[in-house]
Protein backbone atom coordinates (compact mmCIF):
# COMPACT_ATOMS: atom_id res chain seq x y z
CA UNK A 1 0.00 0.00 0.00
CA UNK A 2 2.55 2.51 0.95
CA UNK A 3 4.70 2.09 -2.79
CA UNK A 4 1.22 2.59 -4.36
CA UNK A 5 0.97 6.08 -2.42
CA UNK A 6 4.54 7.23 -3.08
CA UNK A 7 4.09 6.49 -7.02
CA UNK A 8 0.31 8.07 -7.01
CA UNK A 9 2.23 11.43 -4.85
CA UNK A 10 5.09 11.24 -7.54
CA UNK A 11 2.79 11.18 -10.56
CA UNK A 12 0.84 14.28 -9.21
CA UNK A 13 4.07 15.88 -8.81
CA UNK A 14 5.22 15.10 -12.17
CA UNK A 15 1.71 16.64 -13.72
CA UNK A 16 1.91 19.39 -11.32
CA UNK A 17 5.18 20.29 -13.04
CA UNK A 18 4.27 19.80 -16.87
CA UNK A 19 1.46 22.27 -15.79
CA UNK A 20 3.49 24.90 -14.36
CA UNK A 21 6.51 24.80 -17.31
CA UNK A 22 3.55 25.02 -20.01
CA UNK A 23 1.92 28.05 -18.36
CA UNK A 24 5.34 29.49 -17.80
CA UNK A 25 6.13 28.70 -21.54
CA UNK A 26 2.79 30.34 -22.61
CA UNK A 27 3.42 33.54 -21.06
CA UNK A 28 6.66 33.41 -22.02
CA UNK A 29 5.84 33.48 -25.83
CA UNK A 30 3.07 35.78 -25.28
CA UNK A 31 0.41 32.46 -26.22
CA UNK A 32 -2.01 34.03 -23.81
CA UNK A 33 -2.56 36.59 -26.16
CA UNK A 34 -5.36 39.32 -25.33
CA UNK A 35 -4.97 37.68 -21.64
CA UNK A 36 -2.04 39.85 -21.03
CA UNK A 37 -3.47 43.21 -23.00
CA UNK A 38 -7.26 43.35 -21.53
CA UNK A 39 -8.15 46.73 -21.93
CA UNK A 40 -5.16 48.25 -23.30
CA UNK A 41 -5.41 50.97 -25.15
CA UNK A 42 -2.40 52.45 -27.83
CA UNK A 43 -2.29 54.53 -30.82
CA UNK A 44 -1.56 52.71 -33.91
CA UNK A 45 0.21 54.06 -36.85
CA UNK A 46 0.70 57.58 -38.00
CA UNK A 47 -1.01 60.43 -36.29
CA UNK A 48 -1.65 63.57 -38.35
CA UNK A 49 -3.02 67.44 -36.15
CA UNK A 50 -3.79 70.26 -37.95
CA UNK A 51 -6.34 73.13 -37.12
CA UNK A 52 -9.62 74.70 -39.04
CA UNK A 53 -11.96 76.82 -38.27
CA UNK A 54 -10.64 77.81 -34.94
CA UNK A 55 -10.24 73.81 -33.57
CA UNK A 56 -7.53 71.50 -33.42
CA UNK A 57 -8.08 67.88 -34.77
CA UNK A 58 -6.01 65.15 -34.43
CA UNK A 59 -6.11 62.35 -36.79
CA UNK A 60 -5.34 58.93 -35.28
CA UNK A 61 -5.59 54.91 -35.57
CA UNK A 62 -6.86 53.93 -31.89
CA UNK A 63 -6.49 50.26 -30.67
CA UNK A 64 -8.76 49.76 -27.99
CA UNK A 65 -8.83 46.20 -26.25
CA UNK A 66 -11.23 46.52 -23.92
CA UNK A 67 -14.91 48.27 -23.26
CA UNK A 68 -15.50 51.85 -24.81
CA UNK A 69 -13.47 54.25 -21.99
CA UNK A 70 -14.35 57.88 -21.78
CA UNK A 71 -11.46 60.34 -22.19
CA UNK A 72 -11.55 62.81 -18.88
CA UNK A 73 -8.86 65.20 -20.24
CA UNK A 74 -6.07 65.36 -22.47
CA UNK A 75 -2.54 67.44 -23.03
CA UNK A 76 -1.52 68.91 -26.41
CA UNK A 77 1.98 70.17 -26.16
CA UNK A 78 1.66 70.04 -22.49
CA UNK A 79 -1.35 72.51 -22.50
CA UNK A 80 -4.15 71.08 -20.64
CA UNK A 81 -7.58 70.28 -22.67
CA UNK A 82 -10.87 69.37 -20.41
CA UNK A 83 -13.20 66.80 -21.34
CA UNK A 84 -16.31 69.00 -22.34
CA UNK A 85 -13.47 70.50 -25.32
CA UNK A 86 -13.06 67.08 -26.71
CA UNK A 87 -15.12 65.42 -29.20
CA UNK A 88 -14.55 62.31 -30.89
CA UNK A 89 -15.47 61.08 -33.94
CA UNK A 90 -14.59 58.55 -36.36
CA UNK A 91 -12.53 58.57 -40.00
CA UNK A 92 -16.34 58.94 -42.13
CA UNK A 93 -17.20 61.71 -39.67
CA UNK A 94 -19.74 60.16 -37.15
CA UNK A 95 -19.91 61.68 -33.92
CA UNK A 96 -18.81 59.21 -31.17
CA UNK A 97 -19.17 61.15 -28.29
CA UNK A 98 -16.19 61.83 -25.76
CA UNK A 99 -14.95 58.52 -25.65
CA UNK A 100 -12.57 55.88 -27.29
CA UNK A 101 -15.14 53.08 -28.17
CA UNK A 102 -14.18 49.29 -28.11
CA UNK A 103 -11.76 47.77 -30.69
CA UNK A 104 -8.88 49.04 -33.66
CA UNK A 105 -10.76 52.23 -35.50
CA UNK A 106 -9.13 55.23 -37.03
CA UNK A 107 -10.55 58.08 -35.53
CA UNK A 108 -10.92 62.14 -35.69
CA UNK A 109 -10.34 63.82 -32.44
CA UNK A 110 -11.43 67.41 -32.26
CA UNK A 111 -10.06 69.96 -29.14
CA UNK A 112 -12.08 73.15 -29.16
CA UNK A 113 -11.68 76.38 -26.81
CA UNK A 114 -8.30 75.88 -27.72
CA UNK A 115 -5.20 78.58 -29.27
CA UNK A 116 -4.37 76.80 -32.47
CA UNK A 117 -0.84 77.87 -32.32
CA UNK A 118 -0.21 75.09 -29.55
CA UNK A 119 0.40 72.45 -31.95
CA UNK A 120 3.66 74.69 -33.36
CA UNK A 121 5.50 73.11 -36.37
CA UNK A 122 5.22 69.73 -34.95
CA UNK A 123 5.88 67.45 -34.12
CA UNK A 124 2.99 67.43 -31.43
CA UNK A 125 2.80 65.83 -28.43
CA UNK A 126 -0.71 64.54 -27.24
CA UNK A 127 -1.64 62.98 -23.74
CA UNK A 128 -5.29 61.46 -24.15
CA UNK A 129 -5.91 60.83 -19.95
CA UNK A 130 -8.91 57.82 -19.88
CA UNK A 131 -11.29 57.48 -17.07
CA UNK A 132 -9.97 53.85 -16.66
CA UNK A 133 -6.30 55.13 -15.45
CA UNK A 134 -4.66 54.74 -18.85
CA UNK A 135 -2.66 57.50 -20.75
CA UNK A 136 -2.55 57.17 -24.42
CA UNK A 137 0.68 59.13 -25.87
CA UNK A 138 0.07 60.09 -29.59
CA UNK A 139 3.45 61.75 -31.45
CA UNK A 140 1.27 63.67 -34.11
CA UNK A 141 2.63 65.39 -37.29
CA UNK A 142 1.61 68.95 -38.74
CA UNK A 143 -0.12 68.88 -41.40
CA UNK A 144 -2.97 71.40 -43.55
CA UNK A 145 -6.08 70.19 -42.97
């Protein structure tokens, strides 16, 4: 009875072990995937700002991999921008409201109540502050609109 025990306790042990080194393997090759990136959110690509009539816009890919997050301020060359100056909409021109919604999607930002000569000759930098404790840092170049 007792060599039955010690081979059931060294079989566990030997699972036990295969489980660990493939979980251990799987985040080390990044296998887990989204497990690892729930609810990040990064800008994608290029990012163009320019201003008309009197706004700034800012023209960027947003990858957002988790629930639609509401922006609660954002910086433009270090010059603070409040939430009720921020609209969002996406690349066709829909209005979106003030927040980044759910998945990859190439958006229009649009800052009003701001001076237009705060984006300078660029490049610009842009802090987009989310309710969820994130800070999206865009690199945006000057362009005419």
């Amino acid at each position: 009875m007792r060599g039955l025990s010690l081979a059931v306790t060294a079989l566990i042990l030997v699972v036990a072990s295969v489980v660990i080194a493939l979980i251990v393997v799987g985040f080390a090759f990044n296998l887990f995937g989204s497990f690892g990136s729930a609810g990040a959110v990064s800008a994608v690509g290029p990012a163009y700002i320019y201003t008309q009539n009197g706004s700034v816009f800012l023209n960027v890919t947003i990858d957002n991999r988790g629930p639609s997050v509401n922006i609660t301020s954002a910086t433009i060359n270090g010059v603070p921008v409040s939430s009720t100056h921020i609209t969002v909409y996406y690349a066709n021109g829909t209005k979106v409201g003030t927040y980044i919604p759910a998945g990859q999607n190439p958006l229009k930002i649009e800052f009003t109540g701001v001076n237009a000569n705060i984006i300078g000759s660029g490049p610009a930098n842009i802090q987009l502050i989310l309710a969820n404790g994130q800070t999206v840092y865009v690199t945006a170049s000057v362009v005419a609109p």
